[in-house]
N, C-alpha and C. Protein backbone atom coordinates (compact mmCIF):
# COMPACT_ATOMS: atom_id res chain seq x y z
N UNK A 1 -292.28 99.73 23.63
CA UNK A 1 -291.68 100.99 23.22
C UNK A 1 -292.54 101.63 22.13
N UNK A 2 -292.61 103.07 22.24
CA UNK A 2 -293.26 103.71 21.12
C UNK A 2 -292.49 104.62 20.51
N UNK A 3 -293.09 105.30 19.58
CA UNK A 3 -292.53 105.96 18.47
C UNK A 3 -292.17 107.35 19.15
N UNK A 4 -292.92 107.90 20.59
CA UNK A 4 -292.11 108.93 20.65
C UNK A 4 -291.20 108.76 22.02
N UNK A 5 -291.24 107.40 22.10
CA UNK A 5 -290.31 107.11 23.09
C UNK A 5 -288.92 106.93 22.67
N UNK A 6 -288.45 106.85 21.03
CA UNK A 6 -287.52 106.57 20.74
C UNK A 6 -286.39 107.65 20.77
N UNK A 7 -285.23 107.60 21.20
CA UNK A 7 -283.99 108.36 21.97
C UNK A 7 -282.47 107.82 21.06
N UNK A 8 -281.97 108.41 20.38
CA UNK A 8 -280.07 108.24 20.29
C UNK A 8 -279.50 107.77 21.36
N UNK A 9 -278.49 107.02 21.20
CA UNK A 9 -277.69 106.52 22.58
C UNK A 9 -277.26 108.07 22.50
N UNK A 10 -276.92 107.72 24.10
CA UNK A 10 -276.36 109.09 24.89
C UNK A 10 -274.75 109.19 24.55
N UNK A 11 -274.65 110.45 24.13
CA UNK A 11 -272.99 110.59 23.83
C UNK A 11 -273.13 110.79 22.49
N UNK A 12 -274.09 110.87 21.25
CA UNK A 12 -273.84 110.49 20.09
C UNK A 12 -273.89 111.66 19.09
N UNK A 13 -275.23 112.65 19.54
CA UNK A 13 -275.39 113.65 19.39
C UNK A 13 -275.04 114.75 20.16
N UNK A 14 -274.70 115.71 20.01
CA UNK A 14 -274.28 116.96 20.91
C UNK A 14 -275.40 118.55 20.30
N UNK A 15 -275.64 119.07 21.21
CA UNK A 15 -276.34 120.56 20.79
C UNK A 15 -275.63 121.30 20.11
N UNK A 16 -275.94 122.10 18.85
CA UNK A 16 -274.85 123.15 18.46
C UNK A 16 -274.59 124.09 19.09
N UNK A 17 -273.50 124.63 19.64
CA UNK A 17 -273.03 126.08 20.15
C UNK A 17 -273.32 126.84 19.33
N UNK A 18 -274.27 127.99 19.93
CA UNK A 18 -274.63 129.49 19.42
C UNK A 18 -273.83 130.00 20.40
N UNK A 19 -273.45 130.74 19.41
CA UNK A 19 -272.16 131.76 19.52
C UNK A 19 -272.71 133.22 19.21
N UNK A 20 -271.99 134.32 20.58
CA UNK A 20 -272.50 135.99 19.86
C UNK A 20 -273.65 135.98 19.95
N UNK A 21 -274.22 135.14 21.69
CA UNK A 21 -275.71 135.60 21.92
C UNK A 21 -275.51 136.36 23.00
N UNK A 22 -274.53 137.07 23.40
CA UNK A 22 -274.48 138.06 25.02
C UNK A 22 -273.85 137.43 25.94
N UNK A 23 -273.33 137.94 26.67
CA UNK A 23 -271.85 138.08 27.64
C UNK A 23 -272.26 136.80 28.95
N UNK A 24 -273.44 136.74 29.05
CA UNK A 24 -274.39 135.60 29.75
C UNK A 24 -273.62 133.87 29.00
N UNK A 25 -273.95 133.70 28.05
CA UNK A 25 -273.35 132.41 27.91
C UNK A 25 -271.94 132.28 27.40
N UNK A 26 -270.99 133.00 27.69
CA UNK A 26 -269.87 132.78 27.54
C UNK A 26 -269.32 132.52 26.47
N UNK A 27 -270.21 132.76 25.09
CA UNK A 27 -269.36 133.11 23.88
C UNK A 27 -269.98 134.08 23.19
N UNK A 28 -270.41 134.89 23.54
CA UNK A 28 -271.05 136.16 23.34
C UNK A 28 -269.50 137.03 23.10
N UNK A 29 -269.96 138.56 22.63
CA UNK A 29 -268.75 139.21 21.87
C UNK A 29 -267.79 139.16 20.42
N UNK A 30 -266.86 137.98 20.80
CA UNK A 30 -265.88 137.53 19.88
C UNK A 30 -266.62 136.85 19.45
N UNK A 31 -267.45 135.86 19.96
CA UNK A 31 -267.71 134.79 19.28
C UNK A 31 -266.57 133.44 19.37
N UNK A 32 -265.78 133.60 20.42
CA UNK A 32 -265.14 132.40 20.42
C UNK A 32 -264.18 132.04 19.47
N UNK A 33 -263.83 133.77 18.74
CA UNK A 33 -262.66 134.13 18.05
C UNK A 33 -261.78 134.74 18.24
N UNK A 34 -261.65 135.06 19.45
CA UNK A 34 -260.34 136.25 19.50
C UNK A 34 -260.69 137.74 18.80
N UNK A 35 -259.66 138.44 19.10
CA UNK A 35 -259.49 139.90 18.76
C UNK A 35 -258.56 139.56 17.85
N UNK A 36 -258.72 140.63 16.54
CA UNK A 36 -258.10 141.20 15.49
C UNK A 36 -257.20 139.75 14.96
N UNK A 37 -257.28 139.10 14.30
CA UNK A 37 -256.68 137.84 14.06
C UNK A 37 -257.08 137.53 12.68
N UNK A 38 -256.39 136.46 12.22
CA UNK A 38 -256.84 136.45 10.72
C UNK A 38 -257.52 135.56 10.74
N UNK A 39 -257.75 134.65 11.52
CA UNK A 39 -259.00 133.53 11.93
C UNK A 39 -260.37 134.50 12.50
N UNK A 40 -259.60 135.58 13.24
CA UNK A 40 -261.36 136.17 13.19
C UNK A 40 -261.98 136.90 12.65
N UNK A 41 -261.17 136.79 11.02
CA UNK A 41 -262.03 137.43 9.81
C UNK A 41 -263.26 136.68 9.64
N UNK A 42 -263.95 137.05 8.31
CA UNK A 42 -265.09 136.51 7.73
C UNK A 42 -264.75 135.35 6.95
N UNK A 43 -263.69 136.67 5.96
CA UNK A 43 -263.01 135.48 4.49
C UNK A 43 -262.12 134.89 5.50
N UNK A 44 -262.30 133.83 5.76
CA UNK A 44 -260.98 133.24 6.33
C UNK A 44 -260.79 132.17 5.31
N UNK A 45 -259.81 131.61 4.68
CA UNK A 45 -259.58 130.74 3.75
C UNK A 45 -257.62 130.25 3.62
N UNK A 46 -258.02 129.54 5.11
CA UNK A 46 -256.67 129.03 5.10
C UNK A 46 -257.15 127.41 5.44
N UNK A 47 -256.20 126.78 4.73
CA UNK A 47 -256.31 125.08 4.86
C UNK A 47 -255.85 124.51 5.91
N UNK A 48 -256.79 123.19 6.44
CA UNK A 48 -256.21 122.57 7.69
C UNK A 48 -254.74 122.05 7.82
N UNK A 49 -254.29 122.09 7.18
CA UNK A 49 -252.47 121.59 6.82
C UNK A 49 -251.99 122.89 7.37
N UNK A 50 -252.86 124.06 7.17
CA UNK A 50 -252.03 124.90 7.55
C UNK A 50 -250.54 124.78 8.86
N UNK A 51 -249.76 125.33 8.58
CA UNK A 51 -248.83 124.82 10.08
C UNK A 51 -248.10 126.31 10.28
N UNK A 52 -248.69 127.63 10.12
CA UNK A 52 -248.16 129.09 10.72
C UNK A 52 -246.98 129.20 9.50
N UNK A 53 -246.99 128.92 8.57
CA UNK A 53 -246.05 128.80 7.19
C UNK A 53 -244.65 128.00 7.33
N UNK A 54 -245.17 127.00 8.14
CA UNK A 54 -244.10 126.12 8.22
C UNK A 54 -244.11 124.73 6.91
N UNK A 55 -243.30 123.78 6.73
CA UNK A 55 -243.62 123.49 5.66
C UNK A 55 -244.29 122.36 5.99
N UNK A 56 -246.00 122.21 5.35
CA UNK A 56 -246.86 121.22 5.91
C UNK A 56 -246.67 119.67 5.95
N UNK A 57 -246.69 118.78 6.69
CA UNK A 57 -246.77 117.62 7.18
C UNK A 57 -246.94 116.68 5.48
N UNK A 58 -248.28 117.67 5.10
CA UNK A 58 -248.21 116.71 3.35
C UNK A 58 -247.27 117.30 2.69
N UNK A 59 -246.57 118.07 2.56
CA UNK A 59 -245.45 118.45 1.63
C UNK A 59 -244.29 117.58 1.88
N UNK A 60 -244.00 117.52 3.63
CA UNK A 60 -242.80 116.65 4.02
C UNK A 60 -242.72 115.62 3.63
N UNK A 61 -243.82 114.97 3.43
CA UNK A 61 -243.80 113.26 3.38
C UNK A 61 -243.57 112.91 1.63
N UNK A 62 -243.08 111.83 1.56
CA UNK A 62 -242.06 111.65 0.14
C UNK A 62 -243.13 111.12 -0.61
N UNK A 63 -243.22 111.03 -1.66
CA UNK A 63 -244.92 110.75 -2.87
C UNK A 63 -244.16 110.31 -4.03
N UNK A 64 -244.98 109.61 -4.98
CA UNK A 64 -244.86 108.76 -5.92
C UNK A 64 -243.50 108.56 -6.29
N UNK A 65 -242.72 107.74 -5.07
CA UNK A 65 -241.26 107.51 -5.07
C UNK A 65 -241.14 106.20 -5.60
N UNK A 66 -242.14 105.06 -5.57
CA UNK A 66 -242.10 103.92 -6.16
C UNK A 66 -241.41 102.98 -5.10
N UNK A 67 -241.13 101.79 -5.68
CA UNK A 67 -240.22 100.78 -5.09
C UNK A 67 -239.78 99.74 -6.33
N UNK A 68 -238.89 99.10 -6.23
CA UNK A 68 -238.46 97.69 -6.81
C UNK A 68 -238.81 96.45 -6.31
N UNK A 69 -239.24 95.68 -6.70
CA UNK A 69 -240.07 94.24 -6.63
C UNK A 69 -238.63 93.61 -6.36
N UNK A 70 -237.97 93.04 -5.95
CA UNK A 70 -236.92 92.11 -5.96
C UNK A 70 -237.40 90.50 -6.34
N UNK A 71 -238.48 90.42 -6.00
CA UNK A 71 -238.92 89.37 -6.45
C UNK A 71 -240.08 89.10 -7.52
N UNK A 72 -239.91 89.88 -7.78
CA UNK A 72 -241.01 90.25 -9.50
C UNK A 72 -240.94 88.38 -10.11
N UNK A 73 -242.23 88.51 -10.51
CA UNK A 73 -242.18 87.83 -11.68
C UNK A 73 -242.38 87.64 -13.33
N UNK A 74 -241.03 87.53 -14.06
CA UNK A 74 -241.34 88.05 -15.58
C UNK A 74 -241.75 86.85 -15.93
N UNK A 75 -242.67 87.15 -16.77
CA UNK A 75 -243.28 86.28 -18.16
C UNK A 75 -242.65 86.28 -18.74
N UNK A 76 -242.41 85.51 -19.91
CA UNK A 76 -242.17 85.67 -21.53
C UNK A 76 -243.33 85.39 -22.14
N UNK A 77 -243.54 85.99 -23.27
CA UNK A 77 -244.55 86.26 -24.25
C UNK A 77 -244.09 85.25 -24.98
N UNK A 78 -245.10 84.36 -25.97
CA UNK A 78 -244.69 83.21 -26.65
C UNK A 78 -246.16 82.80 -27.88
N UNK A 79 -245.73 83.58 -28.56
CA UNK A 79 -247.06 82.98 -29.72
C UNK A 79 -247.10 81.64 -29.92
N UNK A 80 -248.48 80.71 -29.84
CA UNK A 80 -248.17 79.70 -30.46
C UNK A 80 -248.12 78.62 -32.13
N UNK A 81 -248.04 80.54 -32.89
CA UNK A 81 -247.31 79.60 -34.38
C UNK A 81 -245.80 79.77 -34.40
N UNK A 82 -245.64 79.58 -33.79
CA UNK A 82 -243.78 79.21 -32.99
C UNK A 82 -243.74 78.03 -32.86
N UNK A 83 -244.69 77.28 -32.32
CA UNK A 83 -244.16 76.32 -31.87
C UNK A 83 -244.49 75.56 -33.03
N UNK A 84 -244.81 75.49 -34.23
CA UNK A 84 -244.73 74.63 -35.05
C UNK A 84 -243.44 74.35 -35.90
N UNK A 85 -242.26 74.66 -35.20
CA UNK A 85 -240.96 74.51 -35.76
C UNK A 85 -240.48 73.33 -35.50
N UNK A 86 -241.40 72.82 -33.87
CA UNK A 86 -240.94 71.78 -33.47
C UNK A 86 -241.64 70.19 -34.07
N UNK A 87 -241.37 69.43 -33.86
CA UNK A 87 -241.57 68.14 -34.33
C UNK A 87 -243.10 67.45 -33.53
N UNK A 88 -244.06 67.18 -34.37
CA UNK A 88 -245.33 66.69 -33.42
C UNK A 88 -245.14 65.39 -32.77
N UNK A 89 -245.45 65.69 -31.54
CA UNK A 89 -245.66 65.15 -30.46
C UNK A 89 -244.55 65.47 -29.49
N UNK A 90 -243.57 66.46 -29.49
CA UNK A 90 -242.55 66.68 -29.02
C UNK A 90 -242.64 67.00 -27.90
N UNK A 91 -241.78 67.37 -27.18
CA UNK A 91 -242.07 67.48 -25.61
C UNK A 91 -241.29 68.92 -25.40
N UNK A 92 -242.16 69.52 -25.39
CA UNK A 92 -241.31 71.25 -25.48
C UNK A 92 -241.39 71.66 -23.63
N UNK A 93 -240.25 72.21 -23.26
CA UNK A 93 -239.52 72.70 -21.82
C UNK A 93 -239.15 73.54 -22.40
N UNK A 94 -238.94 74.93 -20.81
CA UNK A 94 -238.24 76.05 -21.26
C UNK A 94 -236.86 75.69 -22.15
N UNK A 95 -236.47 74.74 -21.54
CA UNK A 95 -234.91 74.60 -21.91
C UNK A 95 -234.89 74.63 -23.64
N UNK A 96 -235.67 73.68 -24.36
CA UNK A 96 -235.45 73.84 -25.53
C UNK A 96 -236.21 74.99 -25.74
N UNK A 97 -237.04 75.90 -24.93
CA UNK A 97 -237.65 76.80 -25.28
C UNK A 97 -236.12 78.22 -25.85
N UNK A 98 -235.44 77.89 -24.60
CA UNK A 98 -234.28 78.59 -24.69
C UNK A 98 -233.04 78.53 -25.84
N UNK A 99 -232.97 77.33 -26.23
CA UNK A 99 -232.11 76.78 -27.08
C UNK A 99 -232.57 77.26 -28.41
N UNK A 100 -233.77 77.35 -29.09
CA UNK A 100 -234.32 77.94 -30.14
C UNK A 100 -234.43 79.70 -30.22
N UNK A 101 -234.04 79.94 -28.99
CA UNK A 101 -234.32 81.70 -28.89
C UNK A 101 -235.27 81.58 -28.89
N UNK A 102 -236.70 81.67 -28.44
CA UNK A 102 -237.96 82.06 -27.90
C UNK A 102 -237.27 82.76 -27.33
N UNK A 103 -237.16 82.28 -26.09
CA UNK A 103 -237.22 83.14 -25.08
C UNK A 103 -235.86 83.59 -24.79
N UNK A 104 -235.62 84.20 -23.83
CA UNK A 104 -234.22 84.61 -22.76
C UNK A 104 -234.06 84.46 -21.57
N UNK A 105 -233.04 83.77 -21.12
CA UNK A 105 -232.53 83.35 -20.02
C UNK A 105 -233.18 84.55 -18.85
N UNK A 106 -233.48 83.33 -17.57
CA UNK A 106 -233.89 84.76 -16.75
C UNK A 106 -233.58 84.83 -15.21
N UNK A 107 -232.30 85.00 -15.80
CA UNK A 107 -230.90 85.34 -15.15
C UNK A 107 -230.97 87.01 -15.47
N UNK A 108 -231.05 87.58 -14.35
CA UNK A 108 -231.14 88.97 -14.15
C UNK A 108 -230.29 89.67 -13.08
N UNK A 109 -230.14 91.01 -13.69
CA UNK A 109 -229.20 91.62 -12.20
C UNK A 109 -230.15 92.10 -11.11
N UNK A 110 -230.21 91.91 -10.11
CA UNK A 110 -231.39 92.09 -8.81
C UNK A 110 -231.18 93.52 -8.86
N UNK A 111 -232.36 94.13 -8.54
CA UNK A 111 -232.81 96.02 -8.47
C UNK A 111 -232.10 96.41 -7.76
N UNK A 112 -231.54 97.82 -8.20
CA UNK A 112 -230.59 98.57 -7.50
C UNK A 112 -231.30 99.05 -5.91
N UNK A 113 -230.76 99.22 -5.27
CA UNK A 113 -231.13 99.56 -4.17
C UNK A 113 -232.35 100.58 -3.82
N UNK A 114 -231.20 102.09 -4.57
CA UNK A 114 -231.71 103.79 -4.95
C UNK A 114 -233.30 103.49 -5.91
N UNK A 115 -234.03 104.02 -6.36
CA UNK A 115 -235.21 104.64 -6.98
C UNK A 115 -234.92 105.58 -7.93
N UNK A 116 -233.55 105.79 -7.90
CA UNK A 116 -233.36 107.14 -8.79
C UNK A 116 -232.89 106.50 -9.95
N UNK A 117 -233.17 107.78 -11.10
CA UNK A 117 -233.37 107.42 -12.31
C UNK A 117 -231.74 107.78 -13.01
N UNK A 118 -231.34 107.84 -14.00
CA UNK A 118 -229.82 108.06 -14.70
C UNK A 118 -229.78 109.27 -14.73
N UNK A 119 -231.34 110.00 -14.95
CA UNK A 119 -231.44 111.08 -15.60
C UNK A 119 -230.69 111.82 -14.28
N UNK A 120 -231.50 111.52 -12.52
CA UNK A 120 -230.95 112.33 -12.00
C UNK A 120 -229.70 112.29 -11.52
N UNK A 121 -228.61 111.26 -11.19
CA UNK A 121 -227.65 111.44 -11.19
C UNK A 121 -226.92 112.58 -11.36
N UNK A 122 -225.35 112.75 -11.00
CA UNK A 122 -224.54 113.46 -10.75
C UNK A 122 -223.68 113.86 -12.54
N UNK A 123 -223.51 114.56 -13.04
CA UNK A 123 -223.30 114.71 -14.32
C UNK A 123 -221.91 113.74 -14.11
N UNK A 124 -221.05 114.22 -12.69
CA UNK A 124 -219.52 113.59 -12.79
C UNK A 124 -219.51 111.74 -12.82
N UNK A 125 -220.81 111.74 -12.22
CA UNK A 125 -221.18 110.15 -12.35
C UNK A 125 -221.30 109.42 -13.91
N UNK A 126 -222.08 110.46 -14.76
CA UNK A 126 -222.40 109.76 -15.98
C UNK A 126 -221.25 110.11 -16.78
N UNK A 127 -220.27 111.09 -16.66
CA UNK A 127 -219.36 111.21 -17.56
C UNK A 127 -218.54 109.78 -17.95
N UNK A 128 -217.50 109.43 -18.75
CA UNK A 128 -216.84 108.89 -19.09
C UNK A 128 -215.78 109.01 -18.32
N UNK A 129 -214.62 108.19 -18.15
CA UNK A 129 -213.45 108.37 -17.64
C UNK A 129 -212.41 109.06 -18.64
N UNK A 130 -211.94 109.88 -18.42
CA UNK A 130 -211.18 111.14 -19.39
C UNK A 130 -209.66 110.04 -19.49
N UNK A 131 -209.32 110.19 -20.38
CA UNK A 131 -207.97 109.36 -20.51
C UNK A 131 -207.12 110.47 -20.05
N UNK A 132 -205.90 109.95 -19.03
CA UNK A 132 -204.80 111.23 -18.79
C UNK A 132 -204.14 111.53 -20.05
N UNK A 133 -204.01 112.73 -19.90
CA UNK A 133 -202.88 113.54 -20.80
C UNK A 133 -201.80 113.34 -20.77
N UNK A 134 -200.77 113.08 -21.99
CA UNK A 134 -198.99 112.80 -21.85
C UNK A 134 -198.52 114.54 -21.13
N UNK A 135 -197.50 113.58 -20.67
CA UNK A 135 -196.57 114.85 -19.51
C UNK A 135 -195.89 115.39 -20.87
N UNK A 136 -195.87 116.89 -20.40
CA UNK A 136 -194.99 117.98 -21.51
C UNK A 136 -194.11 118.62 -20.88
N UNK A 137 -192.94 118.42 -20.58
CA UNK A 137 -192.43 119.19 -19.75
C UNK A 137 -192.31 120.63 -20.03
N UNK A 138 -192.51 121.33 -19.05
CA UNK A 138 -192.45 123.31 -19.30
C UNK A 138 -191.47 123.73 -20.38
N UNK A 139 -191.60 124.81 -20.82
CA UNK A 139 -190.28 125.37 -21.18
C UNK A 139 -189.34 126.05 -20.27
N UNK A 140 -188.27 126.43 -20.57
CA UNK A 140 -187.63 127.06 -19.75
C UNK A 140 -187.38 128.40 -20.24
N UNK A 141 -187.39 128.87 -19.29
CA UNK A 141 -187.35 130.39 -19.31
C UNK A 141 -185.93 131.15 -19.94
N UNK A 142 -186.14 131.72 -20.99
CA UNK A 142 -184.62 132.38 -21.19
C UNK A 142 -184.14 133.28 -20.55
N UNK A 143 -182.61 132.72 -20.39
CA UNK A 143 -181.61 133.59 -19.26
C UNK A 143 -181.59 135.12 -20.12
N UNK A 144 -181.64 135.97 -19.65
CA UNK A 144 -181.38 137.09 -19.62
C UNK A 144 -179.44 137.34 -19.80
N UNK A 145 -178.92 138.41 -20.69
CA UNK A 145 -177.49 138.54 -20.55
C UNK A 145 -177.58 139.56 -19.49
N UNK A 146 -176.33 139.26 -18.46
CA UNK A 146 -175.81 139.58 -17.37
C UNK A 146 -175.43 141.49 -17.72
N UNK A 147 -175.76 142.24 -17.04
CA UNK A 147 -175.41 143.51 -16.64
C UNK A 147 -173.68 144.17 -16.24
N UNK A 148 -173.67 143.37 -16.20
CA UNK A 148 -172.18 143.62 -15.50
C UNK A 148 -171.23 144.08 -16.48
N UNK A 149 -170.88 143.93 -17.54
CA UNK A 149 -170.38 144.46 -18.26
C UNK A 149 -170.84 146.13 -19.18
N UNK A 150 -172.18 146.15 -19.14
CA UNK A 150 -172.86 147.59 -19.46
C UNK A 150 -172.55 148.60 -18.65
N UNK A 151 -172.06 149.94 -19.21
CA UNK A 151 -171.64 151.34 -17.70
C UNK A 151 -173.37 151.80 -17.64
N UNK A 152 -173.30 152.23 -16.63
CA UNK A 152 -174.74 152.43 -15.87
C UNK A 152 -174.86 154.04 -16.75
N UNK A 153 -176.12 154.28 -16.67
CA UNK A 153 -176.31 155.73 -17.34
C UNK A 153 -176.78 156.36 -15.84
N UNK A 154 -176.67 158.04 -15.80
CA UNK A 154 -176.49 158.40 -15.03
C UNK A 154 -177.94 158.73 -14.56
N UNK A 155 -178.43 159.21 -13.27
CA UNK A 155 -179.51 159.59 -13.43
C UNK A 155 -180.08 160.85 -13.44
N UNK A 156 -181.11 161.53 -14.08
CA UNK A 156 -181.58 162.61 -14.36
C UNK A 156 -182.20 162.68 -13.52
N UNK A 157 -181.75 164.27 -12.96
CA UNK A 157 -182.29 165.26 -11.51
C UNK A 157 -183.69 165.38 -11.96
N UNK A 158 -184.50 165.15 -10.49
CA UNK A 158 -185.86 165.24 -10.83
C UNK A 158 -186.31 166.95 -10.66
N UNK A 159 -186.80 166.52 -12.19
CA UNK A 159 -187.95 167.90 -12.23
C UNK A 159 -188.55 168.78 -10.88
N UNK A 160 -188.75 169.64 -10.39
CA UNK A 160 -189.61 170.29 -10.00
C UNK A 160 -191.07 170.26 -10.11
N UNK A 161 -192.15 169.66 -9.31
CA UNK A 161 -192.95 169.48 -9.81
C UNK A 161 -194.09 170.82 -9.38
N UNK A 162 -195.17 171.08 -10.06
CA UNK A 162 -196.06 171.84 -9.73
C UNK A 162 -196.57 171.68 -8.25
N UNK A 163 -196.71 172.62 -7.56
CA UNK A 163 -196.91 172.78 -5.97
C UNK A 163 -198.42 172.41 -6.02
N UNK A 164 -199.27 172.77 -7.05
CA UNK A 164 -200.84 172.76 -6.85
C UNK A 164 -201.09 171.19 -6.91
N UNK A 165 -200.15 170.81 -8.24
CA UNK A 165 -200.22 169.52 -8.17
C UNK A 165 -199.98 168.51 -7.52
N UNK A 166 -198.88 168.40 -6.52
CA UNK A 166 -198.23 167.41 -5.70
C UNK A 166 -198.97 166.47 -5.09
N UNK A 167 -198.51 165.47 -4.60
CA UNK A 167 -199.84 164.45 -4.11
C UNK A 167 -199.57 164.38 -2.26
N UNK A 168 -198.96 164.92 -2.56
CA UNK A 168 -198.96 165.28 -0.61
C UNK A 168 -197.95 166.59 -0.51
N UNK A 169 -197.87 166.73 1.41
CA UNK A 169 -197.61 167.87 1.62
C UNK A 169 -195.86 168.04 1.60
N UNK A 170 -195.29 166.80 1.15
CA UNK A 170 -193.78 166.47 1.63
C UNK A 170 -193.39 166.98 -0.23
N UNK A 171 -193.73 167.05 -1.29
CA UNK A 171 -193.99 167.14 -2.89
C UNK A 171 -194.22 168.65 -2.57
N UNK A 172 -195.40 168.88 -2.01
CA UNK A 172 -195.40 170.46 -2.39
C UNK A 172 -194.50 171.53 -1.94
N UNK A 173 -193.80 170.90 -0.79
CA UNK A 173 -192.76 171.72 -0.09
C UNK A 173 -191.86 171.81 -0.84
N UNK A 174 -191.11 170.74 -1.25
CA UNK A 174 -189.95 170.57 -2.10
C UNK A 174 -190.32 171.24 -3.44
N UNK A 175 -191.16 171.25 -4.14
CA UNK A 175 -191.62 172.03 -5.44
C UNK A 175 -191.53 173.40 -4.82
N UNK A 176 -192.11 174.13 -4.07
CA UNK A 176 -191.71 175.43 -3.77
C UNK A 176 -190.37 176.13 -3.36
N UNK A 177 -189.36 175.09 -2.67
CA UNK A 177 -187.95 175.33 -2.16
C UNK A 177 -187.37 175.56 -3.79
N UNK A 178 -187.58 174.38 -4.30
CA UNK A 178 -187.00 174.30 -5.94
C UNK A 178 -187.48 175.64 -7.03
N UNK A 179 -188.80 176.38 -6.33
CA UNK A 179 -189.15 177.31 -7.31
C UNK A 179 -188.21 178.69 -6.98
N UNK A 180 -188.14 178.52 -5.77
CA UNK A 180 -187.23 179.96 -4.75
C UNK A 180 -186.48 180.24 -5.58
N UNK A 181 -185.57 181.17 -5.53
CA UNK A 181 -184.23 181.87 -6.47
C UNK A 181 -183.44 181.36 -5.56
N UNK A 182 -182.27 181.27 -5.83
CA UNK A 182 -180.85 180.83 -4.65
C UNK A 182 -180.53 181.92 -4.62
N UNK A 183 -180.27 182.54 -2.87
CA UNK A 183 -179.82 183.72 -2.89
C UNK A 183 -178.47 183.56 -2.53
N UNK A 184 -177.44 184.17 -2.88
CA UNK A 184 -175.68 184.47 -2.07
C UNK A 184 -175.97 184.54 -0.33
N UNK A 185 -174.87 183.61 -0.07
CA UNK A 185 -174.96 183.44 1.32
C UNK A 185 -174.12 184.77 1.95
N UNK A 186 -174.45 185.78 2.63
CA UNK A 186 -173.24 187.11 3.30
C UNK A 186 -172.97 186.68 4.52
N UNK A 187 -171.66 186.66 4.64
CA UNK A 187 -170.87 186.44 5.65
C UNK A 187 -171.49 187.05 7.03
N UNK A 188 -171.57 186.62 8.22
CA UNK A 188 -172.41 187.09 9.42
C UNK A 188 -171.32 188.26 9.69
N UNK A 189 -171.47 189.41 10.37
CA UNK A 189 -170.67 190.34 10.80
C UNK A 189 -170.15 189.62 12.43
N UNK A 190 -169.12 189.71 12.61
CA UNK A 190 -168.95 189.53 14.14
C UNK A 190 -169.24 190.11 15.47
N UNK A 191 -169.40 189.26 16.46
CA UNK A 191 -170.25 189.63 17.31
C UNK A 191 -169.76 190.49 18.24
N UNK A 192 -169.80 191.66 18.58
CA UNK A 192 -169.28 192.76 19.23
C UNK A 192 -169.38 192.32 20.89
N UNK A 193 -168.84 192.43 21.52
CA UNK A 193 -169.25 192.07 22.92
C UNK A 193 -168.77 193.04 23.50
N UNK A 194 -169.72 193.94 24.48
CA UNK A 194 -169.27 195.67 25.02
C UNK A 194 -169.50 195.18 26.69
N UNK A 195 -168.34 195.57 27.60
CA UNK A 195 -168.07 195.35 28.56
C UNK A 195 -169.64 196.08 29.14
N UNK A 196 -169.28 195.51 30.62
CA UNK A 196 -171.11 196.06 31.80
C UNK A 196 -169.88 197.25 31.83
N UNK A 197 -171.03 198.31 32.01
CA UNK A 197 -170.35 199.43 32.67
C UNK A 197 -170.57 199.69 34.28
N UNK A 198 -169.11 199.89 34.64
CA UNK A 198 -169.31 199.63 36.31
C UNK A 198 -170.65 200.71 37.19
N UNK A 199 -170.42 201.57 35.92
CA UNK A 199 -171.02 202.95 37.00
C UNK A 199 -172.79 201.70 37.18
N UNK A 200 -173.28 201.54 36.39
CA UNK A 200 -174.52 201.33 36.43
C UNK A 200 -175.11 199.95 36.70
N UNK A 201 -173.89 199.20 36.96
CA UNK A 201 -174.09 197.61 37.84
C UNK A 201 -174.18 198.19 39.42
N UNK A 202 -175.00 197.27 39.72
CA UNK A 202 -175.63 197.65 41.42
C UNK A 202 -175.53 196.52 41.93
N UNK A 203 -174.62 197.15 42.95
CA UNK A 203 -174.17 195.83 43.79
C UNK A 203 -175.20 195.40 45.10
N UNK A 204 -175.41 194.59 45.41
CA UNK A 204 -176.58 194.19 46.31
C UNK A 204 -175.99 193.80 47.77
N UNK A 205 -176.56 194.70 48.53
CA UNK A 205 -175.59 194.77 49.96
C UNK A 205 -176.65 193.72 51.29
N UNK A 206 -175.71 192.86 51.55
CA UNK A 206 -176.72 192.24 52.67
C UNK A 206 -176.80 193.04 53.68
N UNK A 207 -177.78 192.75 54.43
CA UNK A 207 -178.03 193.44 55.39
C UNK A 207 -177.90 192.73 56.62
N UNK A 208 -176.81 193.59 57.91
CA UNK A 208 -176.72 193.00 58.69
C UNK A 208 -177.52 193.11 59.74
């Protein structure tokens, strides 16, 4: 083999597409952009997350949410000019480690399930329990004295009210009847009733 015999495996490299060389190779024109589009601007400067302003795939997914170790392992911290309380040659175990207070028992309550903090909680969650209030019973309402013995006052005839003013057409009528003068009623004269006169009734003759 020689030096200008040497070749890329096949498949590895590809030719670049020129684009917007004439209607002949099939991306001539647009350029393999479409018409009027915001991708077939110049400035185009939208990110591959893009998703048509939907909310992107990295926004959905949940981030520095943490977890709880359930099986953690704590240390205790333990200087050793502590331990010169004890007696030389002694045989020091947690247990008397425990018995002197070094350390603390490590007996623990296992991690809450949630990730969430106190802070975010429900305010009705962190409140206190409100002690109930003693029962007060209502007052009662004072009786009123009974009517029945008071004489009723009479009632005063309503005014006449201004016609311009009235608030409908049933007000303005009655305000104008009330403005009228009352006139004297005159007796009707009686009704004369004057016989047909024969001469000029025409009698209608069948014809035989």
């Amino acid at each position: 083999m020689k030096l200008h015999e040497l070749r890329p495996s096949p498949g590895s490299h590809h030719s670049r597409k020129r684009v917007g060389r004439g209607p002949g190779s099939g991306h001539g024109k647009t350029a393999t952009r479409g018409q009027k589009g915001q991708r077939a601007r110049t400035s185009v400067n939208m990110p591959k997350t893009f998703e048509g302003g939907q909310t992107r795939l990295t926004m959905r997914t949940p981030k520095l949410r943490g977890f709880h170790n359930r099986w953690k392992k704590r240390f205790a911290v333990l200087n050793l000019t502590r331990l010169n309380r004890f007696e030389d040659g002694a045989e020091i175990r947690p247990e008397s480690l425990l018995e002197a207070g070094f350390i603390r028992s490590g007996r623990r309550r296992s991690a809450p399930r949630t990730s969430r903090s106190p802070l975010s909680l429900s305010r009705s969650r962190r409140r206190r329990k409100r002690k109930p209030k003693p029962h007060r019973p209502r007052p009662r309402k004072r009786q009123r004295p009974s009517k029945a013995g008071k004489p009723k006052r009479p009632k005063r005839p309503k005014q006449a009210r201004n016609p311009r003013k009235a608030r409908n057409v049933r007000e303005a009528r009655s305000a104008r009847e009330a403005r009228k003068p009352v006139k004297a009623r005159r007796s009707a004269p009686p009704i004369r009733r004057i016989p047909p006169n024969p001469i000029r009734v025409k009698r209608r003759v069948r014809p035989c």
